[in-house]
PDB file of N, CA and C in Angstrom:
ATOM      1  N   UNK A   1     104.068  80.206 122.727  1.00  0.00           N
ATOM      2  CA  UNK A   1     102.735  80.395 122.189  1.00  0.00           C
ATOM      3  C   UNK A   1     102.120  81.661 122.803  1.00  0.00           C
ATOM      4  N   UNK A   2     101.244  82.418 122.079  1.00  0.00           N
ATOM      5  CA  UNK A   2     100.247  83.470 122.201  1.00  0.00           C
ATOM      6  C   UNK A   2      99.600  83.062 123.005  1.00  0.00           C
ATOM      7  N   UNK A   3      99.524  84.286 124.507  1.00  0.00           N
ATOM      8  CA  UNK A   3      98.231  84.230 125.047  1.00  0.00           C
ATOM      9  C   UNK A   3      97.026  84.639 124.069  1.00  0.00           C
ATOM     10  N   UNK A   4      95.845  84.861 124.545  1.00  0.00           N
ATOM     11  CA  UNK A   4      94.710  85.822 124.362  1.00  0.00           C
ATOM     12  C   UNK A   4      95.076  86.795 124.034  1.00  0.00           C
ATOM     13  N   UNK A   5      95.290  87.492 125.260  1.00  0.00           N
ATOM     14  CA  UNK A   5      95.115  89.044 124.828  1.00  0.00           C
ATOM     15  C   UNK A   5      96.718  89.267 123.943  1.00  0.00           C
ATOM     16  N   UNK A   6      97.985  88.393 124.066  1.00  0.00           N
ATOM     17  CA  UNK A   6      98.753  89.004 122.902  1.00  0.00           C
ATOM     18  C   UNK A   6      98.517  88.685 121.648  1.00  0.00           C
ATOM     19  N   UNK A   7      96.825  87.620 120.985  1.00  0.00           N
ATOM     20  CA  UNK A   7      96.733  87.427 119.876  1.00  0.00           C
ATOM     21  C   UNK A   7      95.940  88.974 119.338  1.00  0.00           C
ATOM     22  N   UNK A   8      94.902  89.204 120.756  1.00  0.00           N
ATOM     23  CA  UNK A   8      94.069  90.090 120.676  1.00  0.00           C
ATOM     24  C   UNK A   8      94.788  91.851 120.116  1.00  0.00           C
ATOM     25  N   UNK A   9      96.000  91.947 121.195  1.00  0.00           N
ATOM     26  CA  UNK A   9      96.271  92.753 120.773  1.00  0.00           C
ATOM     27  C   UNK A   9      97.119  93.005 119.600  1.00  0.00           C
ATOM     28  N   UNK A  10      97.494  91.798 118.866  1.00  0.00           N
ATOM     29  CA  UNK A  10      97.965  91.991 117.427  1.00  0.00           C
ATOM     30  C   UNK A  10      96.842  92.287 116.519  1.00  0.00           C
ATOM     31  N   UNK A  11      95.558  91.997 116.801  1.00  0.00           N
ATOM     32  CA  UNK A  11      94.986  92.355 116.299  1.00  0.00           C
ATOM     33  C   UNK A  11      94.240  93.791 116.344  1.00  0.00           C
ATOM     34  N   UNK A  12      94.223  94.113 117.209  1.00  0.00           N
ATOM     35  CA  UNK A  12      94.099  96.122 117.716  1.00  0.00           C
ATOM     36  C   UNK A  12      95.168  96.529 116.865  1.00  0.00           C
ATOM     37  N   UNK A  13      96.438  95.859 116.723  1.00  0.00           N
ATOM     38  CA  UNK A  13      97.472  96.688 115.795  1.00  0.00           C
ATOM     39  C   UNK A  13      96.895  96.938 115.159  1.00  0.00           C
ATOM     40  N   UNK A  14      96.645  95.604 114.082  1.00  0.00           N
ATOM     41  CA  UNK A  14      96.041  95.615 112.858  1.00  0.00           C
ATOM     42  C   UNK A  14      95.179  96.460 112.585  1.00  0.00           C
ATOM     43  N   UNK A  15      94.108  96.813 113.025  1.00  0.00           N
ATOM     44  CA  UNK A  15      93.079  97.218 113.093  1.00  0.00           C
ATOM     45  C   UNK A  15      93.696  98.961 113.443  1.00  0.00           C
ATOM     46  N   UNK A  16      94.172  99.285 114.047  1.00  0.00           N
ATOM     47  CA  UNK A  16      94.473 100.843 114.007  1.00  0.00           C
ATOM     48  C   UNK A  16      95.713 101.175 112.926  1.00  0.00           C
ATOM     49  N   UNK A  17      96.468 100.239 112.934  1.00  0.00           N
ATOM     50  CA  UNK A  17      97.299 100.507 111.505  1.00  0.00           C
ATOM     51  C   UNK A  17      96.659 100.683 110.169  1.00  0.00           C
ATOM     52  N   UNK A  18      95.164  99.779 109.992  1.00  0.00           N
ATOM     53  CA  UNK A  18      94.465  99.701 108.983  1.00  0.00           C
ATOM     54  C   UNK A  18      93.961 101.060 109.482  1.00  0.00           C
ATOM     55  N   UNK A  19      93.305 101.544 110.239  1.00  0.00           N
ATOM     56  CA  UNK A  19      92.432 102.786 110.568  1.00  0.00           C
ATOM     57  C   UNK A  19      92.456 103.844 111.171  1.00  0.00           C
ATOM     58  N   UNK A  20      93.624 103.948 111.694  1.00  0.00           N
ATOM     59  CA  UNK A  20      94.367 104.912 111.953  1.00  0.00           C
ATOM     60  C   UNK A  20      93.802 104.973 113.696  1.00  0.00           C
ATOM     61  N   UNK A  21      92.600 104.458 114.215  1.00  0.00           N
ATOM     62  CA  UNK A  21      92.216 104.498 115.749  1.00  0.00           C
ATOM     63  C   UNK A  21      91.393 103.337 115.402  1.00  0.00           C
ATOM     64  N   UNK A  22      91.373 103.104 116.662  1.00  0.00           N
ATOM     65  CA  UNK A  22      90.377 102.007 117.817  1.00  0.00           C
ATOM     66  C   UNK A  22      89.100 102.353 117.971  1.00  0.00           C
ATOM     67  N   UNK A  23      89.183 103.638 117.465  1.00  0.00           N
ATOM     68  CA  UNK A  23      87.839 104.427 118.351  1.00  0.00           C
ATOM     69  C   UNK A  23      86.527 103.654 117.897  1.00  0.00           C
ATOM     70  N   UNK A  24      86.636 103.692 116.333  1.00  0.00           N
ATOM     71  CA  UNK A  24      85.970 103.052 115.047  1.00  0.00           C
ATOM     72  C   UNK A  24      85.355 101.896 115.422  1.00  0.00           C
ATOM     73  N   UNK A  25      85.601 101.150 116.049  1.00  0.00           N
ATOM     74  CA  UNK A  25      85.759  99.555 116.411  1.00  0.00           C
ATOM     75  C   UNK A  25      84.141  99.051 116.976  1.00  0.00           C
ATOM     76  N   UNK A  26      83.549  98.767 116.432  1.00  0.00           N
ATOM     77  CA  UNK A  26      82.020  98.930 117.556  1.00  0.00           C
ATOM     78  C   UNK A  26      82.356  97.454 117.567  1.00  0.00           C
ATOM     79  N   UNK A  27      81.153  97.000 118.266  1.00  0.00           N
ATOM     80  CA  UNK A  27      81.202  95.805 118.864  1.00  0.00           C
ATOM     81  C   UNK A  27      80.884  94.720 117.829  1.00  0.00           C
ATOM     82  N   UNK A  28      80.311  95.266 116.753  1.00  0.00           N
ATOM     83  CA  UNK A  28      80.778  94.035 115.932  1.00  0.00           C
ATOM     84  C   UNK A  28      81.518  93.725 115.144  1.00  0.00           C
ATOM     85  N   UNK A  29      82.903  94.729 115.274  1.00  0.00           N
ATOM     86  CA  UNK A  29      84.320  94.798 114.556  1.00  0.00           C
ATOM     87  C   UNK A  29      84.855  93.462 114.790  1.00  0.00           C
ATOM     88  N   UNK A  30      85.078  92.368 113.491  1.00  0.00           N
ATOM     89  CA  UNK A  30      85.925  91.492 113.497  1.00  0.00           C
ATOM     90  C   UNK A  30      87.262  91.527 112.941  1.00  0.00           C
ATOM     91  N   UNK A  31      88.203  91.473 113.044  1.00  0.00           N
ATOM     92  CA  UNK A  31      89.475  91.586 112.770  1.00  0.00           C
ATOM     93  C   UNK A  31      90.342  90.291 112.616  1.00  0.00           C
ATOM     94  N   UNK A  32      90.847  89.667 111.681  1.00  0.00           N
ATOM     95  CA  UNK A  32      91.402  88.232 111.634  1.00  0.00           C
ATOM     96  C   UNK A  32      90.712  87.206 112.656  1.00  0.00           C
ATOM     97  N   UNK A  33      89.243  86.978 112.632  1.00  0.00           N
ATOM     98  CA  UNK A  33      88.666  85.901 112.744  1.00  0.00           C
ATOM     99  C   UNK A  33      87.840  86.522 114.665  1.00  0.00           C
ATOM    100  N   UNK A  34      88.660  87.221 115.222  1.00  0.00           N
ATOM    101  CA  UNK A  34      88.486  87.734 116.196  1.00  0.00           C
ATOM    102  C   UNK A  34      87.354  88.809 116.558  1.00  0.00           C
ATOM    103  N   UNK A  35      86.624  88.621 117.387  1.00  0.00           N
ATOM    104  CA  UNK A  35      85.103  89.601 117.704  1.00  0.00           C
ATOM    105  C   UNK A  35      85.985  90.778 118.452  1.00  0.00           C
ATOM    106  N   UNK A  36      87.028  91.653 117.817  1.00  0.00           N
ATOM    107  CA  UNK A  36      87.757  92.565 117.915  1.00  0.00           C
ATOM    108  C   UNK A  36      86.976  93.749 119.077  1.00  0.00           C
ATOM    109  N   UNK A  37      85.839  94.541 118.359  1.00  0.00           N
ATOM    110  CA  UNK A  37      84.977  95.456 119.227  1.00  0.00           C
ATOM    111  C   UNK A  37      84.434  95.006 120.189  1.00  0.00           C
ATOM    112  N   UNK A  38      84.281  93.560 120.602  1.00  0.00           N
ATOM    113  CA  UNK A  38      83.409  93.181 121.577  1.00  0.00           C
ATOM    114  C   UNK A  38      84.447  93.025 122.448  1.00  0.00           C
ATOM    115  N   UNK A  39      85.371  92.368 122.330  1.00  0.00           N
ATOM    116  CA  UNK A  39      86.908  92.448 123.450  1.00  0.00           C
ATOM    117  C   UNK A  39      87.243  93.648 123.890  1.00  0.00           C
ATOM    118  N   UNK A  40      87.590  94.739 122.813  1.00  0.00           N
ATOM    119  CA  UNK A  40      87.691  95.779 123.159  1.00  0.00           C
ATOM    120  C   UNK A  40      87.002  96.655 124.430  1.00  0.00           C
ATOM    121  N   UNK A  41      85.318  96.180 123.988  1.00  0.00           N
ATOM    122  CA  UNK A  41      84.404  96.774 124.790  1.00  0.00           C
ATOM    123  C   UNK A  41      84.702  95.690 126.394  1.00  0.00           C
ATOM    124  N   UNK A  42      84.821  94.760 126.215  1.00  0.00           N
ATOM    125  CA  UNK A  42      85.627  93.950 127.574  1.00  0.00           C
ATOM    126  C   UNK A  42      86.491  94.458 128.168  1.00  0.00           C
ATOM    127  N   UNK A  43      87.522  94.441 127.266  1.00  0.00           N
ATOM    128  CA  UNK A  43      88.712  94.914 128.157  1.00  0.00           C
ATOM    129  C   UNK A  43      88.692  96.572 128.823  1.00  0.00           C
ATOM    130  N   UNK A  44      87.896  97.885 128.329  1.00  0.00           N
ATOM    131  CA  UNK A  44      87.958  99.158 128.909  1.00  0.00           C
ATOM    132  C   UNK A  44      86.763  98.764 130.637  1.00  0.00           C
ATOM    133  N   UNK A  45      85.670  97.756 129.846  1.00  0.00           N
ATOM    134  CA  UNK A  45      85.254  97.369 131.266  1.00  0.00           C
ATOM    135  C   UNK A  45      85.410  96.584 132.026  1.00  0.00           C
ATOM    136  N   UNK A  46      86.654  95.622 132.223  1.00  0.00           N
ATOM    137  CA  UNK A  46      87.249  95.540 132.784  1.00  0.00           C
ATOM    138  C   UNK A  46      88.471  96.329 133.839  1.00  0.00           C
ATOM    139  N   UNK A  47      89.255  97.158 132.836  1.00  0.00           N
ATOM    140  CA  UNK A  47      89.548  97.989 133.137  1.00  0.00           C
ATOM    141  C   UNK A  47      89.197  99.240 134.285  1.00  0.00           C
ATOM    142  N   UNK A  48      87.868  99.760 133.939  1.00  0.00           N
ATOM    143  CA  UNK A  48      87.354 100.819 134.622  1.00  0.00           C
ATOM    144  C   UNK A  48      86.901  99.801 135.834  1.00  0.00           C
ATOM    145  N   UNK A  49      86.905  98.708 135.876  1.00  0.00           N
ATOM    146  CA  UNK A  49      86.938  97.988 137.391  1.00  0.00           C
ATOM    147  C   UNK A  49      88.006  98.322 138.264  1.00  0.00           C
ATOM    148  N   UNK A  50      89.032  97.484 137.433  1.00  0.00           N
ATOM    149  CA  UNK A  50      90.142  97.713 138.029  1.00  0.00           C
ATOM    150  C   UNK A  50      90.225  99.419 138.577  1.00  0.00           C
ATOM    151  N   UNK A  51      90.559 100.384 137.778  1.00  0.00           N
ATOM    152  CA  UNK A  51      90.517 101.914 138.183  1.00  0.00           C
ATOM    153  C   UNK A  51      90.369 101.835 139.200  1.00  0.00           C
ATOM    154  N   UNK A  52      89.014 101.291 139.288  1.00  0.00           N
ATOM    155  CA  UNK A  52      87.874 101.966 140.519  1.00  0.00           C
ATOM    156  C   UNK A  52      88.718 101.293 141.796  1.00  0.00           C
ATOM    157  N   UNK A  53      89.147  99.748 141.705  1.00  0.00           N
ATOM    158  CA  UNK A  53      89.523  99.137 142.893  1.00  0.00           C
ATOM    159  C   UNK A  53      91.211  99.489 143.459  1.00  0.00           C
ATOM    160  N   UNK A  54      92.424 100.148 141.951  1.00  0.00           N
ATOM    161  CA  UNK A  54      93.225 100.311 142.554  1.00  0.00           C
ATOM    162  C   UNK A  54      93.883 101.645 142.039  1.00  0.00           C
ATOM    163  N   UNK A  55      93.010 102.427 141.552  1.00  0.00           N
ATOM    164  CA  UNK A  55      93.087 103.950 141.246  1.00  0.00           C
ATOM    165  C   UNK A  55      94.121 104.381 139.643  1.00  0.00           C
ATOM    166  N   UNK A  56      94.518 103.416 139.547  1.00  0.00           N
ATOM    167  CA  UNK A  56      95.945 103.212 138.284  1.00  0.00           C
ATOM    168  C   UNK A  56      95.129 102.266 137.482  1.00  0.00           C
ATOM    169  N   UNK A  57      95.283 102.755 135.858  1.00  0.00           N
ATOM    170  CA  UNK A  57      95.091 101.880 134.797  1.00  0.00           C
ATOM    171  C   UNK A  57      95.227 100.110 135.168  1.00  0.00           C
ATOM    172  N   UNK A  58      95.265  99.398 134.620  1.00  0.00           N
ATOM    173  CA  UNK A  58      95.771  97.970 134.541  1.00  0.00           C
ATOM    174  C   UNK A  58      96.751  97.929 133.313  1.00  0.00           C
ATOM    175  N   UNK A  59      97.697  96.897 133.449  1.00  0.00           N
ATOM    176  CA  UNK A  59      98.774  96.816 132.526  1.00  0.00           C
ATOM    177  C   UNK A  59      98.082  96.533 131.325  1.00  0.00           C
ATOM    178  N   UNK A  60      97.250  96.235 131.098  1.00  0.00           N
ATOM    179  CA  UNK A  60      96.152  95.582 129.660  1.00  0.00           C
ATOM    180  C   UNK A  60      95.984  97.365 128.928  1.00  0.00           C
ATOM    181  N   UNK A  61      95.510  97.541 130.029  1.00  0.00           N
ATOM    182  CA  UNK A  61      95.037  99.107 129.285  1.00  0.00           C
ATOM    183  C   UNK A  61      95.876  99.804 129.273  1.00  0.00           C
ATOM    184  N   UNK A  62      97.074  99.614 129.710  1.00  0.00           N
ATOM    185  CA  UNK A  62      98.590 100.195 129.425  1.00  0.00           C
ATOM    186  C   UNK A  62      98.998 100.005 127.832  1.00  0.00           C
ATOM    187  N   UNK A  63      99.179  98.810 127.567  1.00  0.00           N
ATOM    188  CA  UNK A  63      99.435  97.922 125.867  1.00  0.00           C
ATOM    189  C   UNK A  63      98.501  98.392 125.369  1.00  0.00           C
ATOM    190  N   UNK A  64      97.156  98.272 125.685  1.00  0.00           N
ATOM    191  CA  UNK A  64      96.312  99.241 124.608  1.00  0.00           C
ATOM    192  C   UNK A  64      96.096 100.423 123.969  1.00  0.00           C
ATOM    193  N   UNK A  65      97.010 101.309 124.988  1.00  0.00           N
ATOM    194  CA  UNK A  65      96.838 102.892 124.954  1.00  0.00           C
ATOM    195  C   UNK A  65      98.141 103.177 124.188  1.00  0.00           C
ATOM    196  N   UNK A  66      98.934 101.794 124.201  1.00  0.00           N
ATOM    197  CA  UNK A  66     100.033 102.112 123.562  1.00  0.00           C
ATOM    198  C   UNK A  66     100.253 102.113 121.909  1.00  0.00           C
ATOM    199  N   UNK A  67      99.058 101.182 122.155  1.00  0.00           N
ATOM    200  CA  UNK A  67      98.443 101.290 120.540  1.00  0.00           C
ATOM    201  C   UNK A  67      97.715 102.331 119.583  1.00  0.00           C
ATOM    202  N   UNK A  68      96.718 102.778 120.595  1.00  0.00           N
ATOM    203  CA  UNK A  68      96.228 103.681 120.250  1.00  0.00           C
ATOM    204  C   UNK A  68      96.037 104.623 121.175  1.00  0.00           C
ATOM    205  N   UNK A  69      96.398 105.585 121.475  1.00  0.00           N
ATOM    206  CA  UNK A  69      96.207 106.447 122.968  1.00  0.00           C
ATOM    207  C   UNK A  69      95.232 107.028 123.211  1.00  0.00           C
TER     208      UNK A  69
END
C-alpha cells in the first residue's frame, strides 16, 4: 500500500504532466481528490527546515525536484 507522500507524489506527476510545472500549483490546486498546492506548499516548508538544520535538501524534495526541477 501507498504511503502519503507516494499517493501525493503521483499526484505532482499528474499535475506537471498535465502542465508541464508545479510552479502553477497555488494552494488551492486539487489534483485527484488531493489539496495538491497546499501539500506542496508543506512539503518546500518543511523542507527549507530541514536545509536550515542539515544543510542538504531532504529526500522528499529530492522526488520532487525529480518531477519537476
Amino acid at each position: 500500500m501507498a504511503t502519503h507522500f507516494q499517493r501525493a507524489l503521483s499526484c505532482a506527476r499528474a499535475f506537471a504532466d498535465a502542465h508541464g510545472t508545479l510552479v502553477n500549483a497555488t494552494t488551492d490546486t486539487v489534483q485527484d481528490k488531493l489539496k495538491l498546492g497546499q501539500w506542496l506548499a508543506n512539503q518546500r516548508s518543511k523542507d527549507r527546515a530541514y536545509q536550515h538544520r542539515h544543510g542538504t535538501p531532504s529526500s522528499r524534495a529530492l522526488a520532487l525536484s525529480a518531477v519537476d526541477p
